[in-house]
N, C-alpha and C. Protein backbone atom coordinates (compact mmCIF):
# COMPACT_ATOMS: atom_id res chain seq x y z
N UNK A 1 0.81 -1.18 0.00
CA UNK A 1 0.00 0.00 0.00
C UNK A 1 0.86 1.26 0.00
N UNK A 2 1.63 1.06 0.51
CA UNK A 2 2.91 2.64 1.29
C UNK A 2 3.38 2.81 -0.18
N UNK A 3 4.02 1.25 -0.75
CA UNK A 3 4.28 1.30 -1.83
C UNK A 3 3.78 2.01 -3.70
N UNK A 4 2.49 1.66 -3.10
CA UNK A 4 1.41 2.21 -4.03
C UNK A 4 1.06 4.05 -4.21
N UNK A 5 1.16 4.44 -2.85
CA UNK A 5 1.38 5.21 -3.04
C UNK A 5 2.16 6.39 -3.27
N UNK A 6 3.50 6.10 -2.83
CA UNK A 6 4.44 6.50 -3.44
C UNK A 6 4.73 6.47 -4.97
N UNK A 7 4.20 5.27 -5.34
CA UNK A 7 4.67 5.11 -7.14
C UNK A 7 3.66 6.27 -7.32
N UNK A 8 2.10 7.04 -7.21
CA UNK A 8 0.92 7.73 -7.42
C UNK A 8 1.54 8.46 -7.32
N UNK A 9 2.36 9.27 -5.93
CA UNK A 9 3.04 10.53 -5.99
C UNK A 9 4.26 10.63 -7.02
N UNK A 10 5.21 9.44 -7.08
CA UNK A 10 6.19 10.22 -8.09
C UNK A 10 5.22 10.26 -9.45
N UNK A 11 4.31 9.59 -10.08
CA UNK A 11 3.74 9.30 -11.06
C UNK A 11 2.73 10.98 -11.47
N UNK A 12 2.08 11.12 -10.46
CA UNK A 12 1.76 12.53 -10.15
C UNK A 12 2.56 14.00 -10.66
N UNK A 13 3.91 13.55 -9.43
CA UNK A 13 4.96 14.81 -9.88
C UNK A 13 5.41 14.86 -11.42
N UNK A 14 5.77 13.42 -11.87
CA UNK A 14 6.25 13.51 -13.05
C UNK A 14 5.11 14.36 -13.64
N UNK A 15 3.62 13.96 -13.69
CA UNK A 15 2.44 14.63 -14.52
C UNK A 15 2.65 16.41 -14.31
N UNK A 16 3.19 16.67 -13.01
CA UNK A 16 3.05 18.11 -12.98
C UNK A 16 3.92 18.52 -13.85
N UNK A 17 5.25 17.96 -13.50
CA UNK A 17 6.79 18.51 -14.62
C UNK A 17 6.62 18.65 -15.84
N UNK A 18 5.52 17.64 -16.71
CA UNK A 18 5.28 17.41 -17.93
C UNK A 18 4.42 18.37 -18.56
N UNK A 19 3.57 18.84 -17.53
CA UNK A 19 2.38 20.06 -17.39
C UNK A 19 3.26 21.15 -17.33
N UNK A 20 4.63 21.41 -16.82
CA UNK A 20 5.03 22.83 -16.25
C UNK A 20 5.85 23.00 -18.00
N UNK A 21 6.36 21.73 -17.81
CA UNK A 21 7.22 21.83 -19.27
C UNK A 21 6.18 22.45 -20.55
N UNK A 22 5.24 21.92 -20.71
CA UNK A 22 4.00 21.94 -21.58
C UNK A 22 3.69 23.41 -21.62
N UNK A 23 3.34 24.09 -20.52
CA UNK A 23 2.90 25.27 -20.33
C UNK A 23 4.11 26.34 -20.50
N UNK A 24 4.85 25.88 -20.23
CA UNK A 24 6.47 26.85 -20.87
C UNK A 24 6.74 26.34 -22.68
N UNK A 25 6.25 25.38 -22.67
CA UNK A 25 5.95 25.64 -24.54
C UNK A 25 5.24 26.64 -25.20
N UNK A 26 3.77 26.49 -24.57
CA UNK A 26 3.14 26.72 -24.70
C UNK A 26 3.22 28.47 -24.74
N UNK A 27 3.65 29.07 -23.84
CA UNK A 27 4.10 30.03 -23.57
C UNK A 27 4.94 30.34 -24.70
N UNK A 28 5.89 29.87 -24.69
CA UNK A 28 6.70 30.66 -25.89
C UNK A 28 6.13 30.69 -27.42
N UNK A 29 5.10 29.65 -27.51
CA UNK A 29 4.68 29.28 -28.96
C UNK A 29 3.60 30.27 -28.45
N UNK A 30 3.26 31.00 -28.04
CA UNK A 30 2.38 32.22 -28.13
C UNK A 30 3.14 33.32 -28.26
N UNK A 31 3.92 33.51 -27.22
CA UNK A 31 5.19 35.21 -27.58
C UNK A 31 5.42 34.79 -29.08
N UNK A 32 5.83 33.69 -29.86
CA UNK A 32 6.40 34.01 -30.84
C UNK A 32 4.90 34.13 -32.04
N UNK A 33 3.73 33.31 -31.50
CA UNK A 33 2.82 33.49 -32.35
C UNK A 33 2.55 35.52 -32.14
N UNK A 34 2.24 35.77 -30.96
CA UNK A 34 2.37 37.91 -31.14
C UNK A 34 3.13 38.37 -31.90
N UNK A 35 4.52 37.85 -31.86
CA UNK A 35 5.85 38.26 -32.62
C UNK A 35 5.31 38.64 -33.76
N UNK A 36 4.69 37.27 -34.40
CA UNK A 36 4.65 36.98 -35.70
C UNK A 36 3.37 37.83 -36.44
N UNK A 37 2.82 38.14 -35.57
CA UNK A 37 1.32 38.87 -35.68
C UNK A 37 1.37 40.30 -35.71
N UNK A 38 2.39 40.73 -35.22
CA UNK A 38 2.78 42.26 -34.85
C UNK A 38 3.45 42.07 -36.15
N UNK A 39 4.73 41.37 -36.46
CA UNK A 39 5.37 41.66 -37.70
C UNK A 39 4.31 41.85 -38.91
N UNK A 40 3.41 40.43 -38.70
CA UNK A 40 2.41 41.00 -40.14
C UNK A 40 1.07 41.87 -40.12
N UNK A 41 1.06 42.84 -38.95
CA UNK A 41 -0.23 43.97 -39.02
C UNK A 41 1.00 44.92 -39.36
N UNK A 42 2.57 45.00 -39.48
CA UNK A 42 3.43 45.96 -39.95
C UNK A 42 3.44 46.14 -41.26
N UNK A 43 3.31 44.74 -41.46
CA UNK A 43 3.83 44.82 -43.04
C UNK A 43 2.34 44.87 -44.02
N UNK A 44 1.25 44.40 -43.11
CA UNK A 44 -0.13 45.26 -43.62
C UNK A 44 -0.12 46.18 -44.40
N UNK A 45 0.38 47.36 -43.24
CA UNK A 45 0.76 48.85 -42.63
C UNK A 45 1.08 49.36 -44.01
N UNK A 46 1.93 48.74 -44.13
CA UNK A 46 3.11 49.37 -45.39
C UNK A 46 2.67 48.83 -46.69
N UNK A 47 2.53 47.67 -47.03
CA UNK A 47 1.87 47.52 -47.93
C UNK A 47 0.10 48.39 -48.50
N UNK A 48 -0.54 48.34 -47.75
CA UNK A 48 -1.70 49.37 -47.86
C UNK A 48 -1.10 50.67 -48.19
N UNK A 49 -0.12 51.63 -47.60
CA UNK A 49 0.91 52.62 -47.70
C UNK A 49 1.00 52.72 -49.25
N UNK A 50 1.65 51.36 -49.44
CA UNK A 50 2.14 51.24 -51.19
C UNK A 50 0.94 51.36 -52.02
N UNK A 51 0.38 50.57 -51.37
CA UNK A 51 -1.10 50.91 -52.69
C UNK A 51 -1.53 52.10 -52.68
N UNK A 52 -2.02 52.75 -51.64
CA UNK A 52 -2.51 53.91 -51.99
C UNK A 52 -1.57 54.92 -52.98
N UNK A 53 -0.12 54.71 -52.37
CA UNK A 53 1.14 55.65 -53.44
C UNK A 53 0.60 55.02 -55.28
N UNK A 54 0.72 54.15 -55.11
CA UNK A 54 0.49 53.30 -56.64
C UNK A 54 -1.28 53.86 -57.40
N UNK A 55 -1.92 53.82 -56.20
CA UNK A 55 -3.37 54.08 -56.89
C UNK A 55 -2.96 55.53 -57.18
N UNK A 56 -2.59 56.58 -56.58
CA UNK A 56 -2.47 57.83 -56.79
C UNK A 56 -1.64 58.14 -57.88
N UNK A 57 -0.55 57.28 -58.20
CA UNK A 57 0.30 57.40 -59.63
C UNK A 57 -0.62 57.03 -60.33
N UNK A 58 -1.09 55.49 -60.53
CA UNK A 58 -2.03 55.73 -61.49
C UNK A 58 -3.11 56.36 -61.52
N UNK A 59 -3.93 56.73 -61.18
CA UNK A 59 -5.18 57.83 -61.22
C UNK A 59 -4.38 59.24 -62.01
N UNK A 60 -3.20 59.44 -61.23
CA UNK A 60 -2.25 60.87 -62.20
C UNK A 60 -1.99 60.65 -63.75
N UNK A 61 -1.84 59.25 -63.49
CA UNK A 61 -1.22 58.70 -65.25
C UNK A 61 -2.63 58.96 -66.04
N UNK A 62 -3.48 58.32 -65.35
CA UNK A 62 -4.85 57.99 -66.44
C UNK A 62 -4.96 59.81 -66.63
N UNK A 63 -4.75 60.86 -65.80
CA UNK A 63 -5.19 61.67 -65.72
C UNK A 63 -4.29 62.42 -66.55
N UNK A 64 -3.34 62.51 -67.01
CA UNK A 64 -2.38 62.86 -67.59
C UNK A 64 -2.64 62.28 -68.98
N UNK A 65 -2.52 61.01 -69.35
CA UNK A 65 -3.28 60.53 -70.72
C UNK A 65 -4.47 60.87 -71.12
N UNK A 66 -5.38 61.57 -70.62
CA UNK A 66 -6.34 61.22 -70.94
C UNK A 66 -6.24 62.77 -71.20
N UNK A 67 -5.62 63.93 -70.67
CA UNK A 67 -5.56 65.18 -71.25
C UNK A 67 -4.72 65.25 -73.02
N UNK A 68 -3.67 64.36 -72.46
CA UNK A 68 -3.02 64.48 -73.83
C UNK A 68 -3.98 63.96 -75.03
N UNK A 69 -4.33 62.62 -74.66
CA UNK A 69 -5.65 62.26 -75.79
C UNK A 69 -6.28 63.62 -76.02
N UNK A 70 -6.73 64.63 -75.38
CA UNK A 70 -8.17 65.68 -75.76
C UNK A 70 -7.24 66.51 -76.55
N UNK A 71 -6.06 66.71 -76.33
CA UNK A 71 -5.02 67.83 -77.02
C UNK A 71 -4.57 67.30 -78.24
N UNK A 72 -4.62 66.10 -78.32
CA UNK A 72 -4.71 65.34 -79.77
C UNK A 72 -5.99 64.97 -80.18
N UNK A 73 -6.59 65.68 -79.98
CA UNK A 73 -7.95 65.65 -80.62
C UNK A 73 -8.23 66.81 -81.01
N UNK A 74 -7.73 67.81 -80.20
CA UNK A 74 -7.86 69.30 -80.51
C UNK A 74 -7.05 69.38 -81.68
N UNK A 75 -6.13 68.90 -81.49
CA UNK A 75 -5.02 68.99 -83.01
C UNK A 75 -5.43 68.70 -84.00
N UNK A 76 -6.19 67.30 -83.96
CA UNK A 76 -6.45 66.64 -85.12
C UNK A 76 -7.40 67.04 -86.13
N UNK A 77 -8.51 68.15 -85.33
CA UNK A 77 -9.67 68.94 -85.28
C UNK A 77 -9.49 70.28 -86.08
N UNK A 78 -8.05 70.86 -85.51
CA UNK A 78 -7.24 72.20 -85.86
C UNK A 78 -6.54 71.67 -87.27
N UNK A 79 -5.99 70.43 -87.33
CA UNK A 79 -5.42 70.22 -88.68
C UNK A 79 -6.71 69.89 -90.11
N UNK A 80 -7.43 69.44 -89.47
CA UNK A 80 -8.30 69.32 -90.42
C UNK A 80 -9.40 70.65 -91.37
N UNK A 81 -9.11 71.44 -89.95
CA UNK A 81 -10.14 72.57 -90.83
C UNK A 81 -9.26 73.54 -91.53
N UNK A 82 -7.73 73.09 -90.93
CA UNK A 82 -6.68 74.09 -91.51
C UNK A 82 -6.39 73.72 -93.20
N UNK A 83 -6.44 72.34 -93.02
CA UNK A 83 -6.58 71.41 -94.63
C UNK A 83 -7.52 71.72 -95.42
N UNK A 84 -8.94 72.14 -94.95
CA UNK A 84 -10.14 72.09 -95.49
C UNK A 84 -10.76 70.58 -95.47
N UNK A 85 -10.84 69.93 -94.98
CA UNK A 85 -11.60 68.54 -94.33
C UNK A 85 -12.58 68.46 -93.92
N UNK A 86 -13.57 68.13 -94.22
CA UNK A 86 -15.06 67.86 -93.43
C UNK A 86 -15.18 66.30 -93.19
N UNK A 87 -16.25 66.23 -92.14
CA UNK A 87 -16.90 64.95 -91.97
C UNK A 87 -17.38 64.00 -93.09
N UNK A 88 -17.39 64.74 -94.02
CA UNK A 88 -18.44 64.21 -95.19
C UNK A 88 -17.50 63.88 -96.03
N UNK A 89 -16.52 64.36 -96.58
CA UNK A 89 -15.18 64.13 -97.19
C UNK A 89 -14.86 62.72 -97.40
N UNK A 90 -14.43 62.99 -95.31
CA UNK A 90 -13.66 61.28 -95.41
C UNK A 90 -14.83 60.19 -95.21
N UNK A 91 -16.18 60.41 -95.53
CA UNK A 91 -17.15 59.02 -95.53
C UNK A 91 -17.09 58.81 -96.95
């Protein structure tokens, strides 16, 4: 019996050590899971950053082409009546 229970207690302690060990895993596989979570709401951060820089170049570009298109239209408009050209001409 004395016997019996002694094997329960070391059998026990070992269960706690295995539990303390477990929970100090456990522990660190969370700091490093935050780690890892903080690094990628950073790089979110910055990436969103980039897009908006990128949407704003392009929105400038489209906006920039799309003047030059009207100024080559104005031209094309100015060369034609300077030629004598009508609509009816070139059908």
């Amino acid at each position: 019996m004395v016997e019996e229970k002694a094997e329960e207690t070391v059998s026990i302690k070992n269960m706690v050590e295995r539990i303390k060990v477990i929970k100090g895993e456990l522990m660190q596989t969370l700091k490093n899971l935050r780690e890892k979570i903080k690094t990628l709401e950073t790089e979110r951060a910055n990436l969103m950053l980039e897009i908006e820089k990128l949407r704003k170049a392009a929105e400038s570009r489209v906006n920039a082409l799309e003047s030059e298109v009207n100024m080559l239209r104005e031209e094309v408009k100015s060369l034609r009546e300077l030629l004598g050209y009508t609509e009816e001409k070139e059908k």
